[in-house]
C-alpha atoms as a PDB file:
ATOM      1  CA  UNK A   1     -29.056   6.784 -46.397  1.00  0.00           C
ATOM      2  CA  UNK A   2     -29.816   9.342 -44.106  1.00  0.00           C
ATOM      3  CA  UNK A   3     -29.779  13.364 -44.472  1.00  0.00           C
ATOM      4  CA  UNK A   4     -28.034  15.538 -41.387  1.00  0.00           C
ATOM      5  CA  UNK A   5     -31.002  16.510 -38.500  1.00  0.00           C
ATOM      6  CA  UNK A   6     -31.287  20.205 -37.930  1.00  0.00           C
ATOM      7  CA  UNK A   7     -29.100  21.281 -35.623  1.00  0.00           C
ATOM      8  CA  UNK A   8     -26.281  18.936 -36.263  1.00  0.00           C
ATOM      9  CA  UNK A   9     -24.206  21.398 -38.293  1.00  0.00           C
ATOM     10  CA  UNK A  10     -23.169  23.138 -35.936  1.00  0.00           C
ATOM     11  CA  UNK A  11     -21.286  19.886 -34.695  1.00  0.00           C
ATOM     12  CA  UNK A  12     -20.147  18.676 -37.748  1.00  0.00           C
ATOM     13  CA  UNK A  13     -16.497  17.170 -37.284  1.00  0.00           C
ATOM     14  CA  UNK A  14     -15.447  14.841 -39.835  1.00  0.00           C
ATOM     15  CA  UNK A  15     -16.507  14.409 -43.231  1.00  0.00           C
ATOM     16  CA  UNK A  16     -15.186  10.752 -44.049  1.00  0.00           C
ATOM     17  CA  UNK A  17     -15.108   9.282 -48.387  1.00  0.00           C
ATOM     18  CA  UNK A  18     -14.656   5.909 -48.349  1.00  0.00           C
ATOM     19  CA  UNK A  19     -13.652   4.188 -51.574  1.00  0.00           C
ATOM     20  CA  UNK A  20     -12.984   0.707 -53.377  1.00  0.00           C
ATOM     21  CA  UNK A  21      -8.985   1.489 -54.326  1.00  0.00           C
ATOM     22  CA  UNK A  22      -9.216  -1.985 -56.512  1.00  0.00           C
ATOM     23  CA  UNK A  23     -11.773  -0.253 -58.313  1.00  0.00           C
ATOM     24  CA  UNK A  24     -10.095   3.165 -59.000  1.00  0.00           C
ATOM     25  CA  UNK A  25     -12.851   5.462 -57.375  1.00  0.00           C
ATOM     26  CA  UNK A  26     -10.207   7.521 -55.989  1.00  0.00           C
ATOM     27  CA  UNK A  27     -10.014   9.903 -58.113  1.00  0.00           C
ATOM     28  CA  UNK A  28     -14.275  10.276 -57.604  1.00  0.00           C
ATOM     29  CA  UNK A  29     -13.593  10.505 -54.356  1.00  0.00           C
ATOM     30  CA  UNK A  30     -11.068  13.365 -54.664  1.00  0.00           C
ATOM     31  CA  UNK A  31     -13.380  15.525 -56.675  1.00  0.00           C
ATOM     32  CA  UNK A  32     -16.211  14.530 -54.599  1.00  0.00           C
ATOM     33  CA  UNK A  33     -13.736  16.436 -51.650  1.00  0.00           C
ATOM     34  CA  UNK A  34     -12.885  18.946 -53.634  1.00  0.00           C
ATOM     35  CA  UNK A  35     -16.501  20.092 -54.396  1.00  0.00           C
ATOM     36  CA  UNK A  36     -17.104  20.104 -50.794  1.00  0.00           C
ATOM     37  CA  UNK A  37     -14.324  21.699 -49.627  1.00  0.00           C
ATOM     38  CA  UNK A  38     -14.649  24.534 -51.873  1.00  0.00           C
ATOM     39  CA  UNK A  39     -18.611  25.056 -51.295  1.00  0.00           C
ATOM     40  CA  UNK A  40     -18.491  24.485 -47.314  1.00  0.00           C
ATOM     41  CA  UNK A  41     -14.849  24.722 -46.407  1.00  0.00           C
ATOM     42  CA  UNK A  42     -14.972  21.147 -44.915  1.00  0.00           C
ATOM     43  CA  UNK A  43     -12.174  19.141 -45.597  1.00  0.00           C
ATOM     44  CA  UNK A  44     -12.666  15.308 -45.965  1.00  0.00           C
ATOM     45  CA  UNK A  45     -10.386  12.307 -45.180  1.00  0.00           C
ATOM     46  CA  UNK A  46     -10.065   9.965 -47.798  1.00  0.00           C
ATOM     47  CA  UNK A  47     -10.190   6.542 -46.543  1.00  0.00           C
ATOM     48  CA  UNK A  48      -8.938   3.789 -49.311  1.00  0.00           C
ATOM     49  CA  UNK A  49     -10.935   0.327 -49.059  1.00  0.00           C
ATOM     50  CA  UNK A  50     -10.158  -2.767 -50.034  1.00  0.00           C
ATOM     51  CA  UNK A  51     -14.022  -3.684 -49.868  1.00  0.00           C
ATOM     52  CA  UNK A  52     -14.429  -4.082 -53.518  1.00  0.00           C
ATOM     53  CA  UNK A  53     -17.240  -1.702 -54.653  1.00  0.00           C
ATOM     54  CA  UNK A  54     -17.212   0.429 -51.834  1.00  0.00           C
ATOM     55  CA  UNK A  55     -18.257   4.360 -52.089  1.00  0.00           C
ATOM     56  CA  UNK A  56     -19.679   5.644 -48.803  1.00  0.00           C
ATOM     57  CA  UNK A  57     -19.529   9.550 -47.098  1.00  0.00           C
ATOM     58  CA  UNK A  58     -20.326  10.118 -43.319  1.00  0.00           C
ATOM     59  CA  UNK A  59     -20.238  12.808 -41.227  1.00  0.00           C
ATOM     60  CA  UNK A  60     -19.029  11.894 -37.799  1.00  0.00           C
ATOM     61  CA  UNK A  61     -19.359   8.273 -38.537  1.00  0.00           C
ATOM     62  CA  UNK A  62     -23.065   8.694 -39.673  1.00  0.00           C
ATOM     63  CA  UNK A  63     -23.337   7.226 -43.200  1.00  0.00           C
ATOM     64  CA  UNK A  64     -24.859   9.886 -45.643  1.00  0.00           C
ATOM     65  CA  UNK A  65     -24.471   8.110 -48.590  1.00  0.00           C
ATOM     66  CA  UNK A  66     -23.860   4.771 -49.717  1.00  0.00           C
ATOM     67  CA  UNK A  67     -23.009   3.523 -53.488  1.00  0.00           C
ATOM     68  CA  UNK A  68     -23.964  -0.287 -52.503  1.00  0.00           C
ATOM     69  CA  UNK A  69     -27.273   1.029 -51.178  1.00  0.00           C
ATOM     70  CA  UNK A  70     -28.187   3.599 -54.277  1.00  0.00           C
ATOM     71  CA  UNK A  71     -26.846   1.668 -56.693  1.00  0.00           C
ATOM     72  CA  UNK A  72     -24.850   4.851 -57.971  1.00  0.00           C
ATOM     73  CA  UNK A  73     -22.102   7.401 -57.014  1.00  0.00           C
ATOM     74  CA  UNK A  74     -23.064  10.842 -55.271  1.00  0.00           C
ATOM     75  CA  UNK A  75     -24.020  13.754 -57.335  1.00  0.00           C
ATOM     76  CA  UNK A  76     -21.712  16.780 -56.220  1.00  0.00           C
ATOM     77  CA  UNK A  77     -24.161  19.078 -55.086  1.00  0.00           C
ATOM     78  CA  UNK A  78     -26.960  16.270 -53.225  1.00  0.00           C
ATOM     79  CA  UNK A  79     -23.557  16.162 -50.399  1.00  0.00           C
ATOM     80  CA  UNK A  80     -23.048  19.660 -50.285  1.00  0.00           C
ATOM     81  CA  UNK A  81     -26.753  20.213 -49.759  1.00  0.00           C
ATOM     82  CA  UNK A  82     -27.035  17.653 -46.685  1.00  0.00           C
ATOM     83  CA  UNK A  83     -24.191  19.181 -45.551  1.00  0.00           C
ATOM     84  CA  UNK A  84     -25.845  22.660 -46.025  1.00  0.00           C
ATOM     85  CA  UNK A  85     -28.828  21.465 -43.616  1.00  0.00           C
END
């Protein structure tokens, strides 16, 4: 997973949640949106998977997080800070 370089949020663009529909982490995802939205005024795109397991957030394409590589979902507030950066 990688955290956002200084200077890149002034070009920030697209703030992507991918998630495992089969798996019902929509609703994660949603809040996980939310949270952002309302703490940096990005929106995100949803993006439903049928990759079973899936969870991942990038930011113009550039993975952020990724549930198969931590082994766990996103706290709220570790997105919004690499967003922050």
């Amino acid at each position: 997973m990688l955290s956002l370089g200084e200077g890149k949020r002034s070009s920030l663009k697209k703030l992507s949640i991918e998630y495992c529909g089969t798996c019902n982490y929509r609703p994660i995802a949603a809040g996980l949106s939310r949270a952002v939205e309302k703490e940096t005024g990005m929106k995100a795109v949803l993006m439903h998977s049928h990759v079973l397991g899936v969870f991942e957030v990038r930011v113009d394409g550039e993975l952020i997080f990724s549930k198969k590589e931590s082994g766990r979902f996103p706290e709220h507030s570790e997105i919004i800070d690499i967003l922050k950066k």
